[in-house]
PDB file of N, CA and C in Angstrom:
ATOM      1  N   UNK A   1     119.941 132.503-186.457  1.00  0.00           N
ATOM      2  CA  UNK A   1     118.747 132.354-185.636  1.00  0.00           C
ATOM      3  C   UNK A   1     119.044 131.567-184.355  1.00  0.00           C
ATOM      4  N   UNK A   2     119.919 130.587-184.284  1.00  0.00           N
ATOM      5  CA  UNK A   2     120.108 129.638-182.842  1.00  0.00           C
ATOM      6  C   UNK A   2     120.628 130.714-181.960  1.00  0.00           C
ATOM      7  N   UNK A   3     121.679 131.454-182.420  1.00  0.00           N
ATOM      8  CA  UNK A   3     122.277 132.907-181.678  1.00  0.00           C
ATOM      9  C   UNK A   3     121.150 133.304-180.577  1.00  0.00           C
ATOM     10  N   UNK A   4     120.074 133.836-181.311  1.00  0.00           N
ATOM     11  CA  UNK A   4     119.095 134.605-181.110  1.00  0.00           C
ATOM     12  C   UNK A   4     118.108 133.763-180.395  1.00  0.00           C
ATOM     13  N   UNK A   5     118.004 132.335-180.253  1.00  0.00           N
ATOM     14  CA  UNK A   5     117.296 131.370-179.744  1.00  0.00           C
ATOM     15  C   UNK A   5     117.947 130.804-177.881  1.00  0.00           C
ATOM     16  N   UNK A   6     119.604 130.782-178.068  1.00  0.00           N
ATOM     17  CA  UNK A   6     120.009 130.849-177.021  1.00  0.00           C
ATOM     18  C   UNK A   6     120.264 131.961-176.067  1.00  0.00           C
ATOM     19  N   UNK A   7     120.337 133.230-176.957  1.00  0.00           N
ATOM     20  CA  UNK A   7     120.279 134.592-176.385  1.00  0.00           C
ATOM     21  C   UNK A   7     119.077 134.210-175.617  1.00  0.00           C
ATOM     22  N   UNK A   8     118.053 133.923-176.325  1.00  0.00           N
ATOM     23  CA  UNK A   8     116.029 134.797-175.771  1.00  0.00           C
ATOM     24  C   UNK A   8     116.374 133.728-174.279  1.00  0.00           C
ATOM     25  N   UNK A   9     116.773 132.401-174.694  1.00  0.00           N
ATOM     26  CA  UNK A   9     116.264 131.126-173.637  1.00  0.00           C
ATOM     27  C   UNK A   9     117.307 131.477-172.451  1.00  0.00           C
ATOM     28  N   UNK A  10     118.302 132.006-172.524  1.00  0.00           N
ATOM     29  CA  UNK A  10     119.442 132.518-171.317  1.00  0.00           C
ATOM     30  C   UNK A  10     118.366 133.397-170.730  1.00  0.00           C
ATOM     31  N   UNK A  11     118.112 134.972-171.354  1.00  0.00           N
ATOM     32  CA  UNK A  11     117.444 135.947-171.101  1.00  0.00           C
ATOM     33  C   UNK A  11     116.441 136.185-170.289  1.00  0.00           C
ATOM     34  N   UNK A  12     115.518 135.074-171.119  1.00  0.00           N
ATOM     35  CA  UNK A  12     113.835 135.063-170.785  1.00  0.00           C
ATOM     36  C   UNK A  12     113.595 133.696-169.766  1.00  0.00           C
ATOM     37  N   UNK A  13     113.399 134.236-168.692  1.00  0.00           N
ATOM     38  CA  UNK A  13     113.206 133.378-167.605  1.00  0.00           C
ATOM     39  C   UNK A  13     111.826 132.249-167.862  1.00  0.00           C
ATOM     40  N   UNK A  14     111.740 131.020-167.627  1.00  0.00           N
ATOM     41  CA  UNK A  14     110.421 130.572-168.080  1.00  0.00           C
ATOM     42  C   UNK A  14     109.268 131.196-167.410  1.00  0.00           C
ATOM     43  N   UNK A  15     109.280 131.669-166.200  1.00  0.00           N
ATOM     44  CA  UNK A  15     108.111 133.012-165.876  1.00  0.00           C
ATOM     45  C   UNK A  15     107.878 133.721-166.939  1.00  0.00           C
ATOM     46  N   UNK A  16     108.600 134.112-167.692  1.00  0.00           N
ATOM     47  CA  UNK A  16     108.345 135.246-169.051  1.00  0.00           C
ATOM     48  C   UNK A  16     107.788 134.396-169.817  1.00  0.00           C
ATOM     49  N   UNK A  17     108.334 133.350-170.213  1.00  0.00           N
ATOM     50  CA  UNK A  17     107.942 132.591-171.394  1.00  0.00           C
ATOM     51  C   UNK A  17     106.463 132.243-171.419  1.00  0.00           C
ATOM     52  N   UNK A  18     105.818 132.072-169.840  1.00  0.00           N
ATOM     53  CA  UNK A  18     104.291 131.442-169.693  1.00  0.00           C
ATOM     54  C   UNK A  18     103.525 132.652-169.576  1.00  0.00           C
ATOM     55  N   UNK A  19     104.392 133.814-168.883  1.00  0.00           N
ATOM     56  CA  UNK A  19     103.323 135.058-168.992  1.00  0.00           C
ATOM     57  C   UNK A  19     103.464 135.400-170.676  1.00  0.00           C
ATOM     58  N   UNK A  20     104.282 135.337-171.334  1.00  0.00           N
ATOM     59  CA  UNK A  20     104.146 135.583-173.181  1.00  0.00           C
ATOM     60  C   UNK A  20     102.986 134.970-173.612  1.00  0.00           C
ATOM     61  N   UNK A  21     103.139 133.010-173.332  1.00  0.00           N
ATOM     62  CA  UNK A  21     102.357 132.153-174.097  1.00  0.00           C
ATOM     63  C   UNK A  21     100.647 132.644-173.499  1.00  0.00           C
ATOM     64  N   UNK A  22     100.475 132.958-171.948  1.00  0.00           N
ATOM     65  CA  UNK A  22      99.412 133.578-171.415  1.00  0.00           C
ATOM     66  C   UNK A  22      98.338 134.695-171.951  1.00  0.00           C
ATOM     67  N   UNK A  23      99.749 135.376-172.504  1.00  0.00           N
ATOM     68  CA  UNK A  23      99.294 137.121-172.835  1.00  0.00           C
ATOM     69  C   UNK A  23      98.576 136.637-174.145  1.00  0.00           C
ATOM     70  N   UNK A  24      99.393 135.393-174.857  1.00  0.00           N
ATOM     71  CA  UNK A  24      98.852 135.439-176.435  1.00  0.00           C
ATOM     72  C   UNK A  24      97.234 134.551-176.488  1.00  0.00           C
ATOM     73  N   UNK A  25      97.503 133.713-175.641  1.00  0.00           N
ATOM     74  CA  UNK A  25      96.352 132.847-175.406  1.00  0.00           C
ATOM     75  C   UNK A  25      94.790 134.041-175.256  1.00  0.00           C
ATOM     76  N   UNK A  26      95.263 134.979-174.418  1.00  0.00           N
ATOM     77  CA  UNK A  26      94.312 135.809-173.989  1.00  0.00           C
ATOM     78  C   UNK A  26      93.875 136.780-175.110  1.00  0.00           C
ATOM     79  N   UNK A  27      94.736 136.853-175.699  1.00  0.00           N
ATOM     80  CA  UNK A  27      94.819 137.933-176.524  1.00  0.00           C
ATOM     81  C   UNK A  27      93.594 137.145-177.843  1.00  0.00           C
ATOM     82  N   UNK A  28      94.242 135.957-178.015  1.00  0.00           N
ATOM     83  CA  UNK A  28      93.295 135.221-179.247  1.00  0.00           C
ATOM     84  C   UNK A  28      92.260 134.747-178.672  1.00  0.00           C
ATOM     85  N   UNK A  29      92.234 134.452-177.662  1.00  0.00           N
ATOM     86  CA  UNK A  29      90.161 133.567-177.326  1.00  0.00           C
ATOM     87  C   UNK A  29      89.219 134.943-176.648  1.00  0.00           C
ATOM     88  N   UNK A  30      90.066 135.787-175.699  1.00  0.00           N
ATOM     89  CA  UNK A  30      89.382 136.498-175.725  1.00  0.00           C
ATOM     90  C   UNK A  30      88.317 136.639-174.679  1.00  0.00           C
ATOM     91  N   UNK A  31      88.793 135.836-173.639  1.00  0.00           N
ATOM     92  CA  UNK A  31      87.780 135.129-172.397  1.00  0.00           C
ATOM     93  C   UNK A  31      87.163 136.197-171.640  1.00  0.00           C
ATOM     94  N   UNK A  32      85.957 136.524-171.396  1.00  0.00           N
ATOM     95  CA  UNK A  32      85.248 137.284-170.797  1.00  0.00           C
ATOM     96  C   UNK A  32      85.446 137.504-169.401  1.00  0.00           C
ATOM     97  N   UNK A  33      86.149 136.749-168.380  1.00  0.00           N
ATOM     98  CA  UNK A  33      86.525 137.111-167.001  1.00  0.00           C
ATOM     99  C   UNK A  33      88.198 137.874-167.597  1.00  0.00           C
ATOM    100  N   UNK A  34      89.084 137.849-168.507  1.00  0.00           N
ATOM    101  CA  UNK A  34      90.201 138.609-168.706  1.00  0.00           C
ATOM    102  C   UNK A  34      90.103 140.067-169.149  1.00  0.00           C
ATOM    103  N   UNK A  35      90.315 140.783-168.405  1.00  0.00           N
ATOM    104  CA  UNK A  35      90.512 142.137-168.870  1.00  0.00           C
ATOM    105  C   UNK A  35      91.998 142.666-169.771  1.00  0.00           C
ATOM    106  N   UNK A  36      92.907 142.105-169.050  1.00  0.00           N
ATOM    107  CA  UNK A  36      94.137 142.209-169.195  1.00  0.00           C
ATOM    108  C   UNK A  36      94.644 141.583-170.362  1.00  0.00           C
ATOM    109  N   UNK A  37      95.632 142.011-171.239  1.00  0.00           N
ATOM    110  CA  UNK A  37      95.918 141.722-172.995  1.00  0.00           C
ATOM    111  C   UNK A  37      94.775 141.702-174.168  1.00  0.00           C
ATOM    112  N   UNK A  38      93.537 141.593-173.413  1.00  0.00           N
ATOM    113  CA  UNK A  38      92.054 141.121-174.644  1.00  0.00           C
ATOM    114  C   UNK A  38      92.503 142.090-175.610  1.00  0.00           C
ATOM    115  N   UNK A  39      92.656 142.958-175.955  1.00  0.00           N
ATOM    116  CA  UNK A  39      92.592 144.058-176.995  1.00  0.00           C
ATOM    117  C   UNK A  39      93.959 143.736-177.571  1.00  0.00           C
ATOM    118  N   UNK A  40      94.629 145.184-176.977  1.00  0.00           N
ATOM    119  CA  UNK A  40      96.178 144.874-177.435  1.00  0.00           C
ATOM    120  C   UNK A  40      97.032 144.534-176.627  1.00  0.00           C
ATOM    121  N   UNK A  41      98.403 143.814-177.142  1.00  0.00           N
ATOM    122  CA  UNK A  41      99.431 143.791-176.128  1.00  0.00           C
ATOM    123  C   UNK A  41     100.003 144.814-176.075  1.00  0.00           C
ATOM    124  N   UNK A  42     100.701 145.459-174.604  1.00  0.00           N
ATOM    125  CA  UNK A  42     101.266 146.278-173.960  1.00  0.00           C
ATOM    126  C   UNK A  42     102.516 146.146-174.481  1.00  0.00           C
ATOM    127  N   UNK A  43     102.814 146.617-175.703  1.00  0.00           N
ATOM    128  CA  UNK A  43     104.316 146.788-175.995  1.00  0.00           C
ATOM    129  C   UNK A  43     105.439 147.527-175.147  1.00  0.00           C
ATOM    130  N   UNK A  44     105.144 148.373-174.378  1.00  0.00           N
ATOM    131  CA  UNK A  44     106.286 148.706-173.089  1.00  0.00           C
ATOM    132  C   UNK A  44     106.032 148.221-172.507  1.00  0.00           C
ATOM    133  N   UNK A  45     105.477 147.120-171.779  1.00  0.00           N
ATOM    134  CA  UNK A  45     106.118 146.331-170.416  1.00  0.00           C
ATOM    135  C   UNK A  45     107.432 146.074-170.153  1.00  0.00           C
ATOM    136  N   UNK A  46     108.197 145.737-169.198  1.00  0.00           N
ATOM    137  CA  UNK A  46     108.977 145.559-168.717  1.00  0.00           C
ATOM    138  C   UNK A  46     109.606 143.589-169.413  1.00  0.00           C
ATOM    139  N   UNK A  47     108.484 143.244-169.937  1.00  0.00           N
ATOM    140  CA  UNK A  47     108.821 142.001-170.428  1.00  0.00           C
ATOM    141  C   UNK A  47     108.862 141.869-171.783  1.00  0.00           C
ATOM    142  N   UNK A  48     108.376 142.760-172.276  1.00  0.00           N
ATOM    143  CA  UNK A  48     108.432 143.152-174.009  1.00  0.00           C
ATOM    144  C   UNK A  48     109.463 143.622-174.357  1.00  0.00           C
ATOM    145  N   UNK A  49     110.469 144.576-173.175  1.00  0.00           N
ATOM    146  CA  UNK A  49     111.398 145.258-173.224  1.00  0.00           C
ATOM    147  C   UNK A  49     112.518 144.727-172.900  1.00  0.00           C
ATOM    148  N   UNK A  50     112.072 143.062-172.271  1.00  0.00           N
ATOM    149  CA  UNK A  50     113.196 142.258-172.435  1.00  0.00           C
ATOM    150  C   UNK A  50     113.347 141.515-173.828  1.00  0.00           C
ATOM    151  N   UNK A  51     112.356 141.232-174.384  1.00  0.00           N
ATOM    152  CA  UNK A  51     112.086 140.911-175.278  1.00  0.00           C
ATOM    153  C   UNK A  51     113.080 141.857-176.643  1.00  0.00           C
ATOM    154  N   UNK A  52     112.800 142.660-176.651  1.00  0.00           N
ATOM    155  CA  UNK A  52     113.690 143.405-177.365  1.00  0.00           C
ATOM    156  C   UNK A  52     114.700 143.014-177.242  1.00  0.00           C
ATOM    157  N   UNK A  53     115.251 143.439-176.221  1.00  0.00           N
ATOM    158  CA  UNK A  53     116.899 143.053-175.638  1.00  0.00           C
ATOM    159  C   UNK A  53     117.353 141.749-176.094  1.00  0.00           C
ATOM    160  N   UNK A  54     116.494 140.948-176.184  1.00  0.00           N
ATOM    161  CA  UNK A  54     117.352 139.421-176.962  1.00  0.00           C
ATOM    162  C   UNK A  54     117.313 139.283-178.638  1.00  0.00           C
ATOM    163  N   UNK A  55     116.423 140.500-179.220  1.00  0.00           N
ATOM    164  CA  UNK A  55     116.289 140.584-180.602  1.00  0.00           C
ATOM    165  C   UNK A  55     115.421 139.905-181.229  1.00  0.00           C
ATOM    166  N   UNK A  56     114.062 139.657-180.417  1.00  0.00           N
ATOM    167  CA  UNK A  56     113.049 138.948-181.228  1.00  0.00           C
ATOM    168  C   UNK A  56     112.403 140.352-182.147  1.00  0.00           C
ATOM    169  N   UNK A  57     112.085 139.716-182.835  1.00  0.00           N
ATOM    170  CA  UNK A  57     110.872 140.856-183.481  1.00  0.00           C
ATOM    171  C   UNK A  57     109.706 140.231-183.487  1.00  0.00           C
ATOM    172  N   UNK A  58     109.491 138.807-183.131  1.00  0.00           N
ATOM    173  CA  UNK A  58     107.979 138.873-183.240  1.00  0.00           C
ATOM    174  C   UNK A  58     107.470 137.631-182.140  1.00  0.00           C
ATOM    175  N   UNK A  59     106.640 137.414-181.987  1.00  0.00           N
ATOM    176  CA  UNK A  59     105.916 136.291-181.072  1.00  0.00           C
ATOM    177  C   UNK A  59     105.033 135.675-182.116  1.00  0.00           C
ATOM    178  N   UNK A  60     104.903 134.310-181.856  1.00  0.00           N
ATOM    179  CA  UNK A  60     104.007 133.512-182.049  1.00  0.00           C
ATOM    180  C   UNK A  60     103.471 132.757-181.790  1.00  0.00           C
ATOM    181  N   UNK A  61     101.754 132.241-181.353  1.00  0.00           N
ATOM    182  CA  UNK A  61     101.320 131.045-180.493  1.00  0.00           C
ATOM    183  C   UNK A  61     100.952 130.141-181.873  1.00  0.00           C
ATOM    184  N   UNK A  62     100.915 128.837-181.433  1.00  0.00           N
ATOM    185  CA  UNK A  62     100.457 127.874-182.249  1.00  0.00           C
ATOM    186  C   UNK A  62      99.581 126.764-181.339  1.00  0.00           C
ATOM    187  N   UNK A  63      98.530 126.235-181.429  1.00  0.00           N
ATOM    188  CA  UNK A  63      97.786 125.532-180.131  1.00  0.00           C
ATOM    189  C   UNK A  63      97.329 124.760-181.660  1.00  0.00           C
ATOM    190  N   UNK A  64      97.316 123.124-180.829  1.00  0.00           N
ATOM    191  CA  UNK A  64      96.554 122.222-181.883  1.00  0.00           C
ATOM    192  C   UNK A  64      96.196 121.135-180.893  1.00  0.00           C
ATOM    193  N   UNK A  65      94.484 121.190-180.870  1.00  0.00           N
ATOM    194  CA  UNK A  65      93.960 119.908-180.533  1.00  0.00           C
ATOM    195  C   UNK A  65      93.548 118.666-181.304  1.00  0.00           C
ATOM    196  N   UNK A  66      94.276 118.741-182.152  1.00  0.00           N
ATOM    197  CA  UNK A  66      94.472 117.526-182.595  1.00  0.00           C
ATOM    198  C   UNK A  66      94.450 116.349-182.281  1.00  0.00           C
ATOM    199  N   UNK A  67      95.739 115.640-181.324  1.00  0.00           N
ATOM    200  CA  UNK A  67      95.981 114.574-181.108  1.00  0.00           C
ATOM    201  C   UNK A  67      94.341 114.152-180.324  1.00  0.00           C
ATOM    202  N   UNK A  68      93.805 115.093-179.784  1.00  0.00           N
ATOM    203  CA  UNK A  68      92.741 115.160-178.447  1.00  0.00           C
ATOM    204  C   UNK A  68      91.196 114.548-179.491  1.00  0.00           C
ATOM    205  N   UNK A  69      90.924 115.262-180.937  1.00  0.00           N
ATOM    206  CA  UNK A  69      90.228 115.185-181.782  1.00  0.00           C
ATOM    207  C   UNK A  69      88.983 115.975-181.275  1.00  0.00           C
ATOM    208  N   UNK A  70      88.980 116.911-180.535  1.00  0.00           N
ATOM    209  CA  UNK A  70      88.382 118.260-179.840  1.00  0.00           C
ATOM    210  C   UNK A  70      88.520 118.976-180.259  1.00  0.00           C
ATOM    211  N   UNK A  71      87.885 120.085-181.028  1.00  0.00           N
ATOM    212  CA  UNK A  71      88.202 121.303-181.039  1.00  0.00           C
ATOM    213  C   UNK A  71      88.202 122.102-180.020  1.00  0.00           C
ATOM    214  N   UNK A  72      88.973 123.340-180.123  1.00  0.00           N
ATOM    215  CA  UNK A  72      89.042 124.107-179.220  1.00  0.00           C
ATOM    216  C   UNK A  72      88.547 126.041-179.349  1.00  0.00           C
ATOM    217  N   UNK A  73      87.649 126.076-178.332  1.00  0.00           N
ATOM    218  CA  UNK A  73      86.967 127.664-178.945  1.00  0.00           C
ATOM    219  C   UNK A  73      86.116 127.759-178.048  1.00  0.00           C
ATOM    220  N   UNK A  74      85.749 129.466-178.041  1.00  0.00           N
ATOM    221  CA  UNK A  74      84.511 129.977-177.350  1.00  0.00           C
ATOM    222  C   UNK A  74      84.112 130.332-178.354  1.00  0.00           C
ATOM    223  N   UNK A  75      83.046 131.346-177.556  1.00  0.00           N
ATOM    224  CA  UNK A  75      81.817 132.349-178.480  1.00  0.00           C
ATOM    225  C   UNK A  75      82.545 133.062-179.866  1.00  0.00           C
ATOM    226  N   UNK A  76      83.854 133.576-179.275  1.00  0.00           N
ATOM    227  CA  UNK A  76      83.926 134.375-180.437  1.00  0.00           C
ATOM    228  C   UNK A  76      84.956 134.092-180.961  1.00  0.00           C
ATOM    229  N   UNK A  77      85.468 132.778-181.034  1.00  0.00           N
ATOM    230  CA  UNK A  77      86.217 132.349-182.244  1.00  0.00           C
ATOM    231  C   UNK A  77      85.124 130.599-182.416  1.00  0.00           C
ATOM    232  N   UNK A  78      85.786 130.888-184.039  1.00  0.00           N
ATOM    233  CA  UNK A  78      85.439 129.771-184.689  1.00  0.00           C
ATOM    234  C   UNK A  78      85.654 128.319-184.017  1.00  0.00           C
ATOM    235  N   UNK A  79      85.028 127.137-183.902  1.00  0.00           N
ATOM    236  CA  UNK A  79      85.680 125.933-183.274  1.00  0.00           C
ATOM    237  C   UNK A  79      86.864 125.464-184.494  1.00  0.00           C
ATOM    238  N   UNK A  80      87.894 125.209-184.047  1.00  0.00           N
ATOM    239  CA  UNK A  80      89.044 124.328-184.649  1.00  0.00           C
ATOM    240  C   UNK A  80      90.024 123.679-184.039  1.00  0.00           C
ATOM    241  N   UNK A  81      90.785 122.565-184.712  1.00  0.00           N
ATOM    242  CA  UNK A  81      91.646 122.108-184.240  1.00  0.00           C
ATOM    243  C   UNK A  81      93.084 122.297-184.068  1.00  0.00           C
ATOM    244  N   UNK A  82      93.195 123.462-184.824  1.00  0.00           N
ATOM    245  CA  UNK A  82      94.186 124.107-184.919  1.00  0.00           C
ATOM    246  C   UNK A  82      94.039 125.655-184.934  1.00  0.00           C
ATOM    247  N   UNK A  83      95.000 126.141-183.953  1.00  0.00           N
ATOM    248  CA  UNK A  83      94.924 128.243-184.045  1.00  0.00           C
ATOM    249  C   UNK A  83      96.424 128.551-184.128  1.00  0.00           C
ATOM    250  N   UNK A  84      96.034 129.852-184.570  1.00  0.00           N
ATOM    251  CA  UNK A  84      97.260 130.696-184.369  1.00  0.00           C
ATOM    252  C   UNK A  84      97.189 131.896-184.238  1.00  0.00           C
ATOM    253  N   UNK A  85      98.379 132.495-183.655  1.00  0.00           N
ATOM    254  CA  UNK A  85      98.319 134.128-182.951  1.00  0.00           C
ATOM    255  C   UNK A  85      99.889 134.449-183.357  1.00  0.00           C
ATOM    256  N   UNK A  86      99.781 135.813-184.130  1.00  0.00           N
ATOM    257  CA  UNK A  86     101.022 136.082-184.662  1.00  0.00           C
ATOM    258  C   UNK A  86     101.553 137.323-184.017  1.00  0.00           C
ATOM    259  N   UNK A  87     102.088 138.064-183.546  1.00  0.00           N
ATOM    260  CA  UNK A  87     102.608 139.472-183.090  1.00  0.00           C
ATOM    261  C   UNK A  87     103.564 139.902-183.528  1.00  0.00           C
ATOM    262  N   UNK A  88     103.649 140.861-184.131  1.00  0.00           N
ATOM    263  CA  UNK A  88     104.916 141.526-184.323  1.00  0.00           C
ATOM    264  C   UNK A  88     105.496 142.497-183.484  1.00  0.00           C
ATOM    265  N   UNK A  89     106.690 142.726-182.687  1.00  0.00           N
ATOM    266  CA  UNK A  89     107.178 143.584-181.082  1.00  0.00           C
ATOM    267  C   UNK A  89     107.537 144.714-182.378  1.00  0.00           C
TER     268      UNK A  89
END
C-alpha cells in the first residue's frame, strides 16, 4: 500500500487532490447552488483516469466536527459530528 500511496502523491497533483476532496464533499451534502458531482461522479474524467493510473480503486472522504463540538449538515443530511463518503473508481 505505501507503493501505491507514493505512486498516487508523485502522480496526483494537490489541484487533483482538492478537486477529489471537492467532488466528494459535493457529492455527500448535496448543496443546492452545485450542479456539478450532486448525483454521480464522472468516472471518465480526465482526473479519475489519473486516478486509475496510480492504482487506487477507491476514494474516501472522512469530515469530523468534533474538536469544533458543531455539527455539521444541511437540509438533506442528518446533523452530525462525524460523515463519511465512500467511492469505489
Amino acid at each position: 500500500m505505501q507503493i501505491v500511496n507514493r505512486k498516487a502523491r508523485k502522480m496526483l497533483r494537490e489541484r487533483d487532490r482538492i478537486d477529489l476532496t471537492e467532488a466528494l464533499l459535493i457529492n455527500y451534502f448535496k448543496p443546492d447552488r452545485n450542479t456539478v458531482h450532486k448525483e454521480r461522479l464522472d468516472l471518465g474524467t480526465k482526473l479519475m483516469r489519473r486516478c486509475y493510473g496510480v492504482e487506487l480503486t477507491g476514494l474516501a472522504l472522512v469530515h469530523s466536527s468534533m474538536h469544533l463540538g458543531v455539527a455539521t449538515y444541511i437540509d438533506q443530511i442528518t446533523p452530525a459530528l462525524f460523515c463519511s463518503k465512500r467511492v469505489c473508481l
